[in-house]
N, C-alpha and C. Protein backbone atom coordinates (compact mmCIF):
# COMPACT_ATOMS: atom_id res chain seq x y z
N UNK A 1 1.22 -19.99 33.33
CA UNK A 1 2.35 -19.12 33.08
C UNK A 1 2.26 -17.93 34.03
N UNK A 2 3.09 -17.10 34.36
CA UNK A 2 3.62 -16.29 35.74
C UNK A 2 3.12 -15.32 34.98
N UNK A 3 2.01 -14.02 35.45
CA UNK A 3 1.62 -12.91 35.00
C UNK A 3 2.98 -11.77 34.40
N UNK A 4 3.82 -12.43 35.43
CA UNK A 4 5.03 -11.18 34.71
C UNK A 4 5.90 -12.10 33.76
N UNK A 5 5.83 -13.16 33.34
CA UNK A 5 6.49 -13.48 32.13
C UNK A 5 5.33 -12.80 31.01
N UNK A 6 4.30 -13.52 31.54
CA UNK A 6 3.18 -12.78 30.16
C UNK A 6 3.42 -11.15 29.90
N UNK A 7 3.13 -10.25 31.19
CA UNK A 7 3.62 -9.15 30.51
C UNK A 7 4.90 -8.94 29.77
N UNK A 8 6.08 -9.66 29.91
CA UNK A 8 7.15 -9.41 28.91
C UNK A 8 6.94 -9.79 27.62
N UNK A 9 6.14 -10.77 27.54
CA UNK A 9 5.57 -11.85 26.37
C UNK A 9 5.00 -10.78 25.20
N UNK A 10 3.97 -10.63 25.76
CA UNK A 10 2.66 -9.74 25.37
C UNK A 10 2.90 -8.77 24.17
N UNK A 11 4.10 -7.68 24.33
CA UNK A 11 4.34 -7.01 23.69
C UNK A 11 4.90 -8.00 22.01
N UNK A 12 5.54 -9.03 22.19
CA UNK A 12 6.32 -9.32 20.99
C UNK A 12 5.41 -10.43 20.18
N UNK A 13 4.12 -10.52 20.52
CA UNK A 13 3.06 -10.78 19.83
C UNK A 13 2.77 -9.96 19.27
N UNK A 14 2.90 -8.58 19.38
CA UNK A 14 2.49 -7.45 18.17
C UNK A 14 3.23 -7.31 16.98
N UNK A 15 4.46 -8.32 17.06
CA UNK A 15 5.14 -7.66 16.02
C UNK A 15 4.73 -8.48 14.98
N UNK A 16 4.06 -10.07 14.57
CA UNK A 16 3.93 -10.44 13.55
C UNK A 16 2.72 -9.40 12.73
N UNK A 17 1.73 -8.61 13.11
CA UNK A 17 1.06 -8.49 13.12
C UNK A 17 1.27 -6.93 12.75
N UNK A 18 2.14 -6.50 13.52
CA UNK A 18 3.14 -5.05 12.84
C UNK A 18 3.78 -5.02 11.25
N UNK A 19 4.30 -6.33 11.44
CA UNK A 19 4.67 -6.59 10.31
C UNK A 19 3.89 -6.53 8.66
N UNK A 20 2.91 -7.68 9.14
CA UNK A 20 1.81 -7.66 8.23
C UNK A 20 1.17 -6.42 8.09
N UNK A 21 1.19 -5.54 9.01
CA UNK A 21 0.32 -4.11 8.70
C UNK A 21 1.53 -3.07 7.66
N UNK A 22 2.35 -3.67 7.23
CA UNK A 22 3.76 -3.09 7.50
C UNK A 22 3.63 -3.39 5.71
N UNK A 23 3.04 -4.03 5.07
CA UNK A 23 2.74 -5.00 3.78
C UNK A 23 2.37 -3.63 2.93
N UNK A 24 2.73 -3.40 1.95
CA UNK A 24 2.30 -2.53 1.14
C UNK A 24 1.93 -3.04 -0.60
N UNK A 25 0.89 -3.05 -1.18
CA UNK A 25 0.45 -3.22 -2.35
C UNK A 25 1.84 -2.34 -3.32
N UNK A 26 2.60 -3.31 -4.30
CA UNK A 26 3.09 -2.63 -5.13
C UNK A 26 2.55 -1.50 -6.00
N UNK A 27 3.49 -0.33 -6.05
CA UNK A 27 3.08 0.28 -7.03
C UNK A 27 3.94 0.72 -8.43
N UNK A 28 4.57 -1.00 -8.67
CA UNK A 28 4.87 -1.13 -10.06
C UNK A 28 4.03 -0.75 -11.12
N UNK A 29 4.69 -0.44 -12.61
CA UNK A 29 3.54 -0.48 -13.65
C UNK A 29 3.00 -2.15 -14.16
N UNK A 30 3.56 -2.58 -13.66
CA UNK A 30 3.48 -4.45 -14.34
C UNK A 30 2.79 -5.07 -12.78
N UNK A 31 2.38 -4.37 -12.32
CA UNK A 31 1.82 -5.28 -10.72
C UNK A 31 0.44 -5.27 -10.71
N UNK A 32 -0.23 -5.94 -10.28
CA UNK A 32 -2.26 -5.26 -10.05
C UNK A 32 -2.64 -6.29 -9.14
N UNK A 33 -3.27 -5.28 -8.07
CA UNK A 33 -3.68 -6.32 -6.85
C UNK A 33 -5.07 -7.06 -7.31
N UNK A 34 -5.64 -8.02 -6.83
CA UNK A 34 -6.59 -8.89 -7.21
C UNK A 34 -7.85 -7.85 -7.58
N UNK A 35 -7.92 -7.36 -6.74
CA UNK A 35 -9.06 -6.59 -7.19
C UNK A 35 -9.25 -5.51 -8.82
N UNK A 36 -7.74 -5.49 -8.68
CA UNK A 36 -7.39 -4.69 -9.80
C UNK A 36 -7.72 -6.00 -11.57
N UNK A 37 -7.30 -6.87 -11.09
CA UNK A 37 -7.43 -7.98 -12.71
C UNK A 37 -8.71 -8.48 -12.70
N UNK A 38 -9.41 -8.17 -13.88
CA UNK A 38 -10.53 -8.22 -14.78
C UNK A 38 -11.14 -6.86 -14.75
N UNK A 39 -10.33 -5.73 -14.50
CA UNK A 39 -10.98 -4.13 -14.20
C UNK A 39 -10.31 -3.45 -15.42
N UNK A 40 -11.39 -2.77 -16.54
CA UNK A 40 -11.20 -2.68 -18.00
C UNK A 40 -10.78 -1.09 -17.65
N UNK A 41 -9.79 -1.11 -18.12
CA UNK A 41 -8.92 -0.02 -18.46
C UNK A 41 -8.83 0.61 -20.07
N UNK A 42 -8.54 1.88 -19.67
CA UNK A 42 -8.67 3.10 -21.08
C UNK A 42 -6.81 2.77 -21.04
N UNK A 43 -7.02 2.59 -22.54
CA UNK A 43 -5.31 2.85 -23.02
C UNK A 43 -4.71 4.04 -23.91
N UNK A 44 -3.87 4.83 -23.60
CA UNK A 44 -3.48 5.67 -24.03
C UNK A 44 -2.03 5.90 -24.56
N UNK A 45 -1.73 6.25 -26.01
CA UNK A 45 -0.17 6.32 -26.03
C UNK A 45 0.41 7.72 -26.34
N UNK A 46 0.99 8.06 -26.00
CA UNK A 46 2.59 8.93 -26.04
C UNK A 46 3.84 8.64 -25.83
N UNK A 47 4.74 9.94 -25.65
CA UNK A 47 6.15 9.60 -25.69
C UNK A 47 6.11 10.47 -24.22
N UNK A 48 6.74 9.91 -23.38
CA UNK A 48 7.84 10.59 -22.13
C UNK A 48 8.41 11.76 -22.25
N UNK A 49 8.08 12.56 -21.95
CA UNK A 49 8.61 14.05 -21.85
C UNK A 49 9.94 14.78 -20.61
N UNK A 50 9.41 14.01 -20.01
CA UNK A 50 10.28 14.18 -18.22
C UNK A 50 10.05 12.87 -17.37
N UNK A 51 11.73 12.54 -16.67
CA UNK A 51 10.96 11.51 -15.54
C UNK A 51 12.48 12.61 -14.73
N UNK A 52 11.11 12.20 -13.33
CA UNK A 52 12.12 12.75 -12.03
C UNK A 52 12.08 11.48 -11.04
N UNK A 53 12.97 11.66 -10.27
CA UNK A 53 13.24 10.83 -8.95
C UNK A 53 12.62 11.00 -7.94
N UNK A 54 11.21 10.18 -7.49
CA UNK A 54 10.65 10.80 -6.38
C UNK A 54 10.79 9.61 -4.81
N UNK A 55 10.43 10.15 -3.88
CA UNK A 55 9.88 9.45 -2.94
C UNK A 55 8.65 8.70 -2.27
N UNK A 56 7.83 7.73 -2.55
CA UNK A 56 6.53 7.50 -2.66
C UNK A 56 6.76 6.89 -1.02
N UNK A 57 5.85 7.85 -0.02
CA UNK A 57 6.15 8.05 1.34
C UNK A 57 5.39 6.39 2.06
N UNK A 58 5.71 5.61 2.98
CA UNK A 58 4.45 4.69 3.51
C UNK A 58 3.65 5.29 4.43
N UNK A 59 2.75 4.87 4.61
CA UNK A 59 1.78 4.70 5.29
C UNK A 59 2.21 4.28 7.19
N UNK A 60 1.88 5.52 7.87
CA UNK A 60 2.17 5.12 9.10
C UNK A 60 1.46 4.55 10.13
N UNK A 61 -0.08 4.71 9.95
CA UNK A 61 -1.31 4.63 10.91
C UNK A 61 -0.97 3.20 11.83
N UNK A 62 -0.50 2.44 10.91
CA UNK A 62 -0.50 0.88 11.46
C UNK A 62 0.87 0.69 12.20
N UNK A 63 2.03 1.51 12.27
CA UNK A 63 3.25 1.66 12.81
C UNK A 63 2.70 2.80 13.70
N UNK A 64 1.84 3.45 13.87
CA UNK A 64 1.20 4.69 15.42
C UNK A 64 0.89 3.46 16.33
N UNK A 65 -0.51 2.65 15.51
CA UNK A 65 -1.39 2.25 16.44
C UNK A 65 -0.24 1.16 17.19
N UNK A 66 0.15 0.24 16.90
CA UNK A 66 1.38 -1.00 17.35
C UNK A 66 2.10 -0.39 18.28
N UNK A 67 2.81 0.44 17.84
CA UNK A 67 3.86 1.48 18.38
C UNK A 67 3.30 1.91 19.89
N UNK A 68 2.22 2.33 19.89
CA UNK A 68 1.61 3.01 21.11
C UNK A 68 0.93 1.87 21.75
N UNK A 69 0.85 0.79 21.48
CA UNK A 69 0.29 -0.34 22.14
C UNK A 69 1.63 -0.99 22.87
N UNK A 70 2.58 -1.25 22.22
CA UNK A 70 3.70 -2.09 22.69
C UNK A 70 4.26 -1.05 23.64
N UNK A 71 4.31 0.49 23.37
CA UNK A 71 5.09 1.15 24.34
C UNK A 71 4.46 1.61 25.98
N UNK A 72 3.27 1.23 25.75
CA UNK A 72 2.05 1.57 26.69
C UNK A 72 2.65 0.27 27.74
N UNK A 73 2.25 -0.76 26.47
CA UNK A 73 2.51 -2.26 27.84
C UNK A 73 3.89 -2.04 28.34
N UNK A 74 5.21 -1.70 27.65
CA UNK A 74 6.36 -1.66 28.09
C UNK A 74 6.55 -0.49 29.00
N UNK A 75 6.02 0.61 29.09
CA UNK A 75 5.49 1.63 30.14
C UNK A 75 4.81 1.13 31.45
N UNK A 76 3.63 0.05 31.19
CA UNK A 76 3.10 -0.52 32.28
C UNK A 76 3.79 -1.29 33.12
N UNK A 77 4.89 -1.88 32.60
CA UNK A 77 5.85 -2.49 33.95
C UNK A 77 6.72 -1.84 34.47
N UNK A 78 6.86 -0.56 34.66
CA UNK A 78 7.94 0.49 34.85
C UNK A 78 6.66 1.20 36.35
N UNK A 79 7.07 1.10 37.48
CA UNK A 79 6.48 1.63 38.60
C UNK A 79 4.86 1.39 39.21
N UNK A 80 4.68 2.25 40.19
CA UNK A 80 3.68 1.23 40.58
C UNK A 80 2.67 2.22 41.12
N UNK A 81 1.52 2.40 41.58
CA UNK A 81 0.38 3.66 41.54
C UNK A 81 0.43 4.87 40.54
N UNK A 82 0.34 5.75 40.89
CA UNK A 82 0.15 6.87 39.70
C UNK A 82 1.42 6.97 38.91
N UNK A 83 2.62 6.43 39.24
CA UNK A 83 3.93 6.28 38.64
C UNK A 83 4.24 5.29 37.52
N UNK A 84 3.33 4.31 37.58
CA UNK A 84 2.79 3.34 36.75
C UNK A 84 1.92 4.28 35.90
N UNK A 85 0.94 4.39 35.78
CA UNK A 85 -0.10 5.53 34.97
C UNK A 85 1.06 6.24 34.27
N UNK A 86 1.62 6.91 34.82
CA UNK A 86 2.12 8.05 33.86
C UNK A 86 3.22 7.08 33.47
N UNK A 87 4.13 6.36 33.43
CA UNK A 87 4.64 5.32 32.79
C UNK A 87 3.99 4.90 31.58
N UNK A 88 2.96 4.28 31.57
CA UNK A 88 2.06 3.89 30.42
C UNK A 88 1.79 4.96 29.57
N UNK A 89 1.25 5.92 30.26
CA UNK A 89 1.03 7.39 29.48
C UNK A 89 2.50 7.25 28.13
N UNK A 90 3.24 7.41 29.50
CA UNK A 90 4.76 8.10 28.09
C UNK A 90 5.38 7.30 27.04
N UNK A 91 4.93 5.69 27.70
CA UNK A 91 5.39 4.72 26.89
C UNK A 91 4.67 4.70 25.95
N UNK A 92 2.95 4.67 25.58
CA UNK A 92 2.20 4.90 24.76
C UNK A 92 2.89 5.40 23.78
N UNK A 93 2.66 6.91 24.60
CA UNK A 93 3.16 8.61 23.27
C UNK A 93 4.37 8.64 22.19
N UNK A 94 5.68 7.73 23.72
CA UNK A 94 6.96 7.65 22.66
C UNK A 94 6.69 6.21 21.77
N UNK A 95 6.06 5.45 22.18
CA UNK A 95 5.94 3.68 21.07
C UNK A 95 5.13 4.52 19.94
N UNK A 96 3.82 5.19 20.03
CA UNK A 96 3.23 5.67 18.77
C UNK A 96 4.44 6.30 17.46
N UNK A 97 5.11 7.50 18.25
CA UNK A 97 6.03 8.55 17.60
C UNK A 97 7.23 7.22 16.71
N UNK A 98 7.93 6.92 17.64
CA UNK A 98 9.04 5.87 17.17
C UNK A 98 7.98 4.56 16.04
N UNK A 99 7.05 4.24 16.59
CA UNK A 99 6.00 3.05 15.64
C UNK A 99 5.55 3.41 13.93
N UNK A 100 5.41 5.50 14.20
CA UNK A 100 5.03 5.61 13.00
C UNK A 100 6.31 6.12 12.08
N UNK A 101 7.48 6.34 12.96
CA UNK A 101 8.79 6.59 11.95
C UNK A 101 9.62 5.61 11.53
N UNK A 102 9.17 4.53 12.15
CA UNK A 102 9.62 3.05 11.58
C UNK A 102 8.58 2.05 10.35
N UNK A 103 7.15 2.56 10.71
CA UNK A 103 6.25 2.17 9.77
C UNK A 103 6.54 2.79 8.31
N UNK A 104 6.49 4.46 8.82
CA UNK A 104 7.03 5.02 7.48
C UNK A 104 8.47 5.05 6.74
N UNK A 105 9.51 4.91 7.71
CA UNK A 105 10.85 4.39 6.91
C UNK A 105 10.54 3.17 5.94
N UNK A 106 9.53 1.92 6.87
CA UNK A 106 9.84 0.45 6.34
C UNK A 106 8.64 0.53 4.74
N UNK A 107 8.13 1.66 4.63
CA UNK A 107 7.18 1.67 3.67
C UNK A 107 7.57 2.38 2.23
N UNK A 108 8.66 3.48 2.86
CA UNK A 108 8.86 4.32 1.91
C UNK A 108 9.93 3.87 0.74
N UNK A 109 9.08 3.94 -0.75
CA UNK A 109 9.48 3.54 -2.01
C UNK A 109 10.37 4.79 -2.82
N UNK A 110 11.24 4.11 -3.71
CA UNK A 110 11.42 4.76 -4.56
C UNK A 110 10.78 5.15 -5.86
N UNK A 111 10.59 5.79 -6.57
CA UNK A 111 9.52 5.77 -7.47
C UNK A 111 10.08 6.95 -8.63
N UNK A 112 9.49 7.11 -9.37
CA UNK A 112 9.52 8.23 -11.14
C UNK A 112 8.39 8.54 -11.27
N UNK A 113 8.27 10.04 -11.35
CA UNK A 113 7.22 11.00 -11.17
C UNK A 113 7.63 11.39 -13.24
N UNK A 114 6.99 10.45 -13.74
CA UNK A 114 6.74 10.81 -15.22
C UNK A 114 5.79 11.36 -16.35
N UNK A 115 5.84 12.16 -16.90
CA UNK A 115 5.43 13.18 -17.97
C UNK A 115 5.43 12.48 -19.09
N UNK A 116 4.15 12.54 -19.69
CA UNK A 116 3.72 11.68 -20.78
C UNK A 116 2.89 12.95 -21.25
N UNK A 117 3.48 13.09 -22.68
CA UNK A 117 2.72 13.72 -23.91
C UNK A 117 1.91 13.18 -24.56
N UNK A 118 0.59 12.49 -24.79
CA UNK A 118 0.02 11.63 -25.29
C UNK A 118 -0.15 12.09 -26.52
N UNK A 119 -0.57 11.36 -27.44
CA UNK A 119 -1.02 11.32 -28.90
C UNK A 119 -1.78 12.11 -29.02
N UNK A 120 -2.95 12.32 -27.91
CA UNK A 120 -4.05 12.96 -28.06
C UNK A 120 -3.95 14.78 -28.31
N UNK A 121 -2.20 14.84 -27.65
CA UNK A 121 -1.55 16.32 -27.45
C UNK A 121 -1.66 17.15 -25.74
N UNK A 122 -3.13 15.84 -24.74
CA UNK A 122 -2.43 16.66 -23.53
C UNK A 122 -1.22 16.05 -22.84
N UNK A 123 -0.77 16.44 -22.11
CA UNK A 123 0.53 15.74 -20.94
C UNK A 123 -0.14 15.59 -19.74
N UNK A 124 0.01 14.28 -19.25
CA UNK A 124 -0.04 14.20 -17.67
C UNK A 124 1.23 13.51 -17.59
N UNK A 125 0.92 13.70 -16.01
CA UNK A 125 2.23 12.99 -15.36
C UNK A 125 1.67 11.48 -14.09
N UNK A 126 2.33 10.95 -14.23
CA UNK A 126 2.08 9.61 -13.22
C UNK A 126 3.63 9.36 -12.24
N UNK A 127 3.40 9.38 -11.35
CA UNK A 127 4.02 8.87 -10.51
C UNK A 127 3.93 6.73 -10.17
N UNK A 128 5.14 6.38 -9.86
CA UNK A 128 5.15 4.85 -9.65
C UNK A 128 6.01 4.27 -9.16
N UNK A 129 5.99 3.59 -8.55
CA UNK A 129 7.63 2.38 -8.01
C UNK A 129 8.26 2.21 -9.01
N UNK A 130 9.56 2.31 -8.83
CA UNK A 130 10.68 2.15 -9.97
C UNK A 130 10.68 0.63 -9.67
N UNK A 131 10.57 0.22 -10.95
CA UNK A 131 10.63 -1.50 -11.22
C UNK A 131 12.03 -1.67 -12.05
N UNK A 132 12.97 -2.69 -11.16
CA UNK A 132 13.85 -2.73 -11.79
C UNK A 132 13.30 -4.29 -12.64
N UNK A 133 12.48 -4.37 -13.37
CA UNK A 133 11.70 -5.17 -14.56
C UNK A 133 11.36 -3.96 -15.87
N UNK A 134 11.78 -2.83 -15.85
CA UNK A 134 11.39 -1.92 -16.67
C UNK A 134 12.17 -0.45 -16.23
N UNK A 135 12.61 -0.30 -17.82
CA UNK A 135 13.27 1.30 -17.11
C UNK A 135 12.87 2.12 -18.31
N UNK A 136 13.05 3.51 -17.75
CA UNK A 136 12.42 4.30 -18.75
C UNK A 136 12.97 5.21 -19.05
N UNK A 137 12.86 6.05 -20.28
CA UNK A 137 13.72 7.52 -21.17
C UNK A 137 12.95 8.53 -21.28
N UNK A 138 13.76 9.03 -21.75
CA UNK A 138 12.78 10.60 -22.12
C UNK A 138 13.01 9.98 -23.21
N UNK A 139 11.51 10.10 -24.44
CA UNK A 139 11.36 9.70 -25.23
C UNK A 139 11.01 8.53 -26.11
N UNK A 140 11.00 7.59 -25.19
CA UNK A 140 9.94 6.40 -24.95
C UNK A 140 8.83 6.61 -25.58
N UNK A 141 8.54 5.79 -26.20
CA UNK A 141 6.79 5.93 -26.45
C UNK A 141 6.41 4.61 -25.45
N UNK A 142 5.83 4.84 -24.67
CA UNK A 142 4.84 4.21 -24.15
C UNK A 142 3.14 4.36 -23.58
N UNK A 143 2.70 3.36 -23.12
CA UNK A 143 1.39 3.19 -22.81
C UNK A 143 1.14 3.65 -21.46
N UNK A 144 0.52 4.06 -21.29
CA UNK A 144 -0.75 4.85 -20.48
C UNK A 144 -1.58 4.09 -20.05
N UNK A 145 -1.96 3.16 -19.15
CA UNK A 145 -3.30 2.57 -19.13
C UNK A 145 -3.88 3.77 -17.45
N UNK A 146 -5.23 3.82 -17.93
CA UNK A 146 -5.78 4.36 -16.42
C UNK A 146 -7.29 3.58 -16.72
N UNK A 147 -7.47 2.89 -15.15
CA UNK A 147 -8.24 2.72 -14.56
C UNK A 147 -10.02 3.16 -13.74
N UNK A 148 -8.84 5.04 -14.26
CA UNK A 148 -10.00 5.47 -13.34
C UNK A 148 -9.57 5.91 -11.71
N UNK A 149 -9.52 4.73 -11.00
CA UNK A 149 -8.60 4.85 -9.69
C UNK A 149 -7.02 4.94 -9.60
N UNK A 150 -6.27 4.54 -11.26
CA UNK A 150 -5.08 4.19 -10.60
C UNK A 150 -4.52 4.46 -12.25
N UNK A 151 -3.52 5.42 -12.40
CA UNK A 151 -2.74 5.02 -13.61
C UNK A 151 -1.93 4.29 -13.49
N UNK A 152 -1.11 3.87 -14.68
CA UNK A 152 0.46 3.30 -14.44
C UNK A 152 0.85 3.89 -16.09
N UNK A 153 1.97 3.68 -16.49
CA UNK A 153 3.10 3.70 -17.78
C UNK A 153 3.63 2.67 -17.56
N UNK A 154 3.83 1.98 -19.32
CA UNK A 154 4.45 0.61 -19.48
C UNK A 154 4.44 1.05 -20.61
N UNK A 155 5.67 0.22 -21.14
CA UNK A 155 6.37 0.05 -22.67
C UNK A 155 5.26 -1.39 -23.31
């Protein structure tokens, strides 16, 4: 194969791989990643006091690193001695910037930042992905389970 088809190539091998970095673990109350099932949890009940509308932001590191790899190579075919160099340079800087505002658009959840009065009489609050498998009130009694690493609320 012709070195300059490969460099056009090259770059769009990153994207399955963008993608997959792109994968985010739910953070439903009804979801638990593998590691999470057979991990004994404290249960707690109250009633819902407040839910707000939040934004649960993604994760960009893996939309920088891609981003600045694909824009580097797409920089590297743009001129030729030190014009090339600084080509790569800018293609890098702008693929990182554009890699991690597309990582974090394609990540960012909706979620309910909720206030639970427990039985016990304190309140915390948990934040979570809004599951349209479950919706919630002020005044709900529901469950509390925490982990330790991870709360959730479920009816």
């Amino acid at each position: 194969m012709d070195i300059y088809v490969m460099k056009k190539l090259l770059p769009l091998l990153f994207l399955p791989v963008f993608f997959t970095s792109c994968a985010q673990q739910s953070l439903t109350g009804d979801t638990y990643s593998r590691t999470e099932a057979g991990t004994p949890q404290s249960v707690n009940w109250g009633r819902i006091t407040s839910i707000r509308n939040v934004a649960i932001e993604g994760e960009t590191l893996g939309g920088t690193v891609l981003g600045g790899v694909a824009g580097g190579l797409l920089g590297n075919q743009i001129g030729g001695g030190s014009g090339n160099t600084a080509a790569t340079i800018v293609g890098a800087g702008a693929g990182s910037v554009a890699g991690s505002h597309i990582g974090k658009n394609i990540q960012t959840k909706q979620g309910l930042e909720m206030t639970v009065k427990l039985d016990t009489g304190k309140s915390i609050s948990v934040v979570q992905e809004v599951n349209p498998r479950e919706s919630f009130e002020i005044g709900d009694r529901v469950r509390v389970l925490d982990s330790g690493a991870r709360a959730r609320v479920t009816h």
